[in-house]
Protein backbone atom coordinates (compact mmCIF):
# COMPACT_ATOMS: atom_id res chain seq x y z
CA UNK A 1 -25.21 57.07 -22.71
CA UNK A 2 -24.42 54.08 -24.95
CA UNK A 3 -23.06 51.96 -21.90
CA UNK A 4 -26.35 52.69 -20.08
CA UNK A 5 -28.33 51.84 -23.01
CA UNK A 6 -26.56 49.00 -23.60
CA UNK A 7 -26.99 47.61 -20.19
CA UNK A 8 -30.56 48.69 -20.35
CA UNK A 9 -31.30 46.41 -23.70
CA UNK A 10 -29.06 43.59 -21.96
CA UNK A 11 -31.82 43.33 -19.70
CA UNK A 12 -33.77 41.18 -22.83
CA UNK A 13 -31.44 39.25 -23.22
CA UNK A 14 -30.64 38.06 -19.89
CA UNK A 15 -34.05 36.79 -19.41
CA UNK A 16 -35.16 35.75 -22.97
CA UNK A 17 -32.02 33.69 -23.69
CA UNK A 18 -32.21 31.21 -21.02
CA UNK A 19 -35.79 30.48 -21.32
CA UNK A 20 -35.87 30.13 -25.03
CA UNK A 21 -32.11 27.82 -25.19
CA UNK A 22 -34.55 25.33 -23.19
CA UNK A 23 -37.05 25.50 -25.99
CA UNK A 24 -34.76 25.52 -28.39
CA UNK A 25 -32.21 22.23 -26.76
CA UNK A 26 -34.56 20.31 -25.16
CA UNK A 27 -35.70 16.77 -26.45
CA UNK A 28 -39.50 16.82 -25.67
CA UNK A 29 -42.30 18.20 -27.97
CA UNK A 30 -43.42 21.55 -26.51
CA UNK A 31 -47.25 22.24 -26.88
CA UNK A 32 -48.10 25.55 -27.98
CA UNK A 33 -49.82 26.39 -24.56
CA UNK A 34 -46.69 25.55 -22.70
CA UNK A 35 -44.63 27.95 -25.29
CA UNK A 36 -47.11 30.91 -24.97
CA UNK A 37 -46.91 31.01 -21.26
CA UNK A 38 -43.24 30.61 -21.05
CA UNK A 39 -43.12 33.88 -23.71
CA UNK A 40 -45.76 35.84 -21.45
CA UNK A 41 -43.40 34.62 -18.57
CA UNK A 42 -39.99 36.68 -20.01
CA UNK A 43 -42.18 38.82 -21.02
CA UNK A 44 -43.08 39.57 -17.56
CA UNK A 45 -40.02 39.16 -16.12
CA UNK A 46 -38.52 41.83 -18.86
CA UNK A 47 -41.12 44.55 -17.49
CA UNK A 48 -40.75 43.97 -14.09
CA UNK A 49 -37.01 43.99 -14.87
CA UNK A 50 -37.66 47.48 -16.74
CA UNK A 51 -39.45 48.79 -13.71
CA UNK A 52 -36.96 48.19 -10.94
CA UNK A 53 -34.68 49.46 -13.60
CA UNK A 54 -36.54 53.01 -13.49
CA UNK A 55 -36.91 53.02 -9.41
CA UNK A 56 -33.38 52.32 -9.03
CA UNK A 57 -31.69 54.26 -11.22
CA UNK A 58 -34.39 57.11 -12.69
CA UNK A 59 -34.73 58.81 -15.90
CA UNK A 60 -31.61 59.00 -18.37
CA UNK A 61 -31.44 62.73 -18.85
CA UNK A 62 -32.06 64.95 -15.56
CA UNK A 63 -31.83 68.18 -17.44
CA UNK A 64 -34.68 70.88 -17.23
CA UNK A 65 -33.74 70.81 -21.58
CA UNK A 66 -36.68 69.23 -22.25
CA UNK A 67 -39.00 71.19 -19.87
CA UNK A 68 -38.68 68.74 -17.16
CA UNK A 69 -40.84 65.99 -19.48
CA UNK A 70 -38.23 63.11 -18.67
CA UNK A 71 -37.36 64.41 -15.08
CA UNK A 72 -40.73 64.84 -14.10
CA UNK A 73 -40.26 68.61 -13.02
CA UNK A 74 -42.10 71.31 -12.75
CA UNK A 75 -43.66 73.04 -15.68
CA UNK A 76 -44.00 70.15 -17.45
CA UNK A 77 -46.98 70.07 -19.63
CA UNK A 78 -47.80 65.72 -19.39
CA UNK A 79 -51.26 65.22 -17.93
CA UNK A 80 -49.86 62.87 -15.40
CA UNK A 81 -47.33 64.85 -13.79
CA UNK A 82 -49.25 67.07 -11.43
């Protein structure tokens, strides 16, 4: 569980790190337009990242412990699982 949650939070870092070292090591003045749209950028990139993350491998925990609430099973009692 660790290793997947590892890899999982790696995903941040993969895409924040390269587009803020350019902030950081570059030589030209960065207005604060440019620096807000390259945040909302990894930003973006993180959650659609996060998403294929879900579709490809699914929830964590696949037991019916929790009442199928993370597995999406029946029973369960979230409004949006019908």
């Amino acid at each position: 569980m660790y290793t997947i949650g590892s890899l999982f939070y790696a995903i941040y870092f993969f895409v924040s790190f390269p587009a803020f070292f350019e902030m950081d090591e570059s030589l030209r003045k960065w207005s604060l337009v440019r620096a807000a749209a390259d945040s909302l950028a990894a930003g973006m990139l993180v959650t659609i990242l996060l998403d294929f993350w879900r579709l490809a491998i699914g929830p964590l925990d696949k037991s019916p412990a929790l009442g199928g609430i993370l597995s999406g099973q029946a029973g369960s009692k979230l409004p949006w699982f019908w």
